[in-house]
Protein backbone atom coordinates (compact mmCIF):
# COMPACT_ATOMS: atom_id res chain seq x y z
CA UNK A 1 0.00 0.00 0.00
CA UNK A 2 1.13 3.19 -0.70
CA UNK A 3 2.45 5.46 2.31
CA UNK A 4 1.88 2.47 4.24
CA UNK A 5 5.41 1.41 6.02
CA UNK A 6 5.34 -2.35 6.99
CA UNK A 7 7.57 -2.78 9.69
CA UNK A 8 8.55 -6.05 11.54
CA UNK A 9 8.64 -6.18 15.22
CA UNK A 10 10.39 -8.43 17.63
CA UNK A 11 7.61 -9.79 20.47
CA UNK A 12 8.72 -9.02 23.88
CA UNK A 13 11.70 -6.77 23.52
CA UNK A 14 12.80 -3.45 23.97
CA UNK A 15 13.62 -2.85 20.70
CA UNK A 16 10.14 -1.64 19.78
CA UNK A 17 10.78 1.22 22.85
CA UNK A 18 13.42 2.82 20.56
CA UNK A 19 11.12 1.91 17.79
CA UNK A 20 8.10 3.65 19.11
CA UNK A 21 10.39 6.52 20.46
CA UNK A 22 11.77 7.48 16.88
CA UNK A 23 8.26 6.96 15.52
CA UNK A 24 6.86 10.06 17.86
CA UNK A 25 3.48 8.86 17.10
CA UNK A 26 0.21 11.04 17.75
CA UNK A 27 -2.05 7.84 18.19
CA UNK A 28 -1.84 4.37 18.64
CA UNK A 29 -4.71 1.94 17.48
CA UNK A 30 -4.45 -0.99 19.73
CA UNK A 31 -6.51 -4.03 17.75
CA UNK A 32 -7.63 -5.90 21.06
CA UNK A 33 -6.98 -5.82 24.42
CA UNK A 34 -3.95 -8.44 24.68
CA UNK A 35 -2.21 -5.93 22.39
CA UNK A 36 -2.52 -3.22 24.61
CA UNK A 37 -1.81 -5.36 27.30
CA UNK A 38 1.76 -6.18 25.73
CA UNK A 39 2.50 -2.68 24.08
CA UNK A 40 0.30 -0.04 26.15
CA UNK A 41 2.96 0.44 28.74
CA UNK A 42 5.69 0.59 26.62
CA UNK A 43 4.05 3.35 24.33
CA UNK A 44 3.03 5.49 26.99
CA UNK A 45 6.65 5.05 28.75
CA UNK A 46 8.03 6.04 25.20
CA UNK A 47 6.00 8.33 23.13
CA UNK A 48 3.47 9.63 26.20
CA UNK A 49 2.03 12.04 24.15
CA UNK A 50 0.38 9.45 21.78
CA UNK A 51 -3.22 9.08 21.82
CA UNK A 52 -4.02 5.25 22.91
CA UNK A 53 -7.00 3.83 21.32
CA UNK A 54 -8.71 0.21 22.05
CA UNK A 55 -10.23 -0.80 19.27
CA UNK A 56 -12.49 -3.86 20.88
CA UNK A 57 -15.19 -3.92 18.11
CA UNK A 58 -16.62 -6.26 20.61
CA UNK A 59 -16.24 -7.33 24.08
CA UNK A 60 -14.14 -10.38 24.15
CA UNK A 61 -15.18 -11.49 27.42
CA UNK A 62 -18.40 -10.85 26.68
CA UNK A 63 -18.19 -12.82 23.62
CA UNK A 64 -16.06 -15.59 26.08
CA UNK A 65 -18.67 -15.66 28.75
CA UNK A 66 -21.65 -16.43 26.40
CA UNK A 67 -19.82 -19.22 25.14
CA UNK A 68 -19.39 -20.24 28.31
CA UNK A 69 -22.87 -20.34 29.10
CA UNK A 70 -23.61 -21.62 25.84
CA UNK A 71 -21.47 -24.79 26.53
CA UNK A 72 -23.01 -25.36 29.97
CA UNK A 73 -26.53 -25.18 28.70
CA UNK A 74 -28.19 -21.39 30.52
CA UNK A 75 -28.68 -18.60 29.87
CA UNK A 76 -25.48 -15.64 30.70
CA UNK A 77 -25.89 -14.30 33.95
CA UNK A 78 -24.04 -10.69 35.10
CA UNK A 79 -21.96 -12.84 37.47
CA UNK A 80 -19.72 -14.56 35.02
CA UNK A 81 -18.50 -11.50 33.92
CA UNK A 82 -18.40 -10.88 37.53
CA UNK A 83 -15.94 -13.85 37.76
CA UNK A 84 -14.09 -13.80 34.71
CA UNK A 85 -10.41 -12.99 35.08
CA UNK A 86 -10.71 -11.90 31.25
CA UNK A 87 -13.15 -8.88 31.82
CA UNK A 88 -11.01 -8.02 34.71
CA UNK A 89 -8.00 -7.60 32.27
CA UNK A 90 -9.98 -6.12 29.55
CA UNK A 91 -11.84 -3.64 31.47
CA UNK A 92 -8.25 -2.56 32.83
CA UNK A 93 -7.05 -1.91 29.11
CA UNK A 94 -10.39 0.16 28.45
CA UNK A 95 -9.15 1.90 31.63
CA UNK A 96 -5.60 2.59 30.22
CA UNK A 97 -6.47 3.94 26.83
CA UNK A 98 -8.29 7.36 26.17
CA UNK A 99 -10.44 6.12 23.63
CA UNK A 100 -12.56 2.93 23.22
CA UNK A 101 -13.71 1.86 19.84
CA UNK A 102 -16.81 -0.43 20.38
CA UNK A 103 -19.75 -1.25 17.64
CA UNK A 104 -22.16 -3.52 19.94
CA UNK A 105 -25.22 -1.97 21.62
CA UNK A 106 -24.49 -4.83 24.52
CA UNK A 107 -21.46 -3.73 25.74
């Protein structure tokens, strides 16, 4: 694509810190949750003046928790959300960005 810059990343190192640095970005589009989870911190340690946006489309422990419930026959129920160490870790992220990017009317 054209202006597009594809750029490989190692997982897990500080390479992308220097990366992310040099880049100077104004926002950051985080696809899901476990991205932000492994890149938030290091973007707001390294270019803190980005914008950080979660782009969940969906709630994927919502969408986990159904299936759940699905699987053991009843109907969801607020408490498995409640429970569910994945909502706990999602919420968080939706906590840590300054925008949230959802399309359902359920979440």
């Amino acid at each position: 694509l054209e202006g597009i810059d594809m750029v490989h990343i190692t997982l897990n190192s500080s390479s992308f810190d220097e990366f992310v640095a040099d880049m100077a970005p104004d926002l950051v589009l985080f696809d899901r949750f476990m991205t932000e989870e492994q890149y938030g911190w290091r973007v707001e340690a390294h270019a803190p003046k980005a914008i950080r946006i979660l782009d969940t489309e969906d709630l994927h422990c919502l969408r986990y928790a159904r299936h759940e419930a699905v699987k053991a026959g009843r109907a969801l129920q607020v408490e498995d959300l409640l429970k569910s160490e994945s909502a706990k870790r999602e919420v968080a992220s939706i906590l840590r960005c300054d925008l949230t990017l959802m399309i359902s009317v359920a979440e």
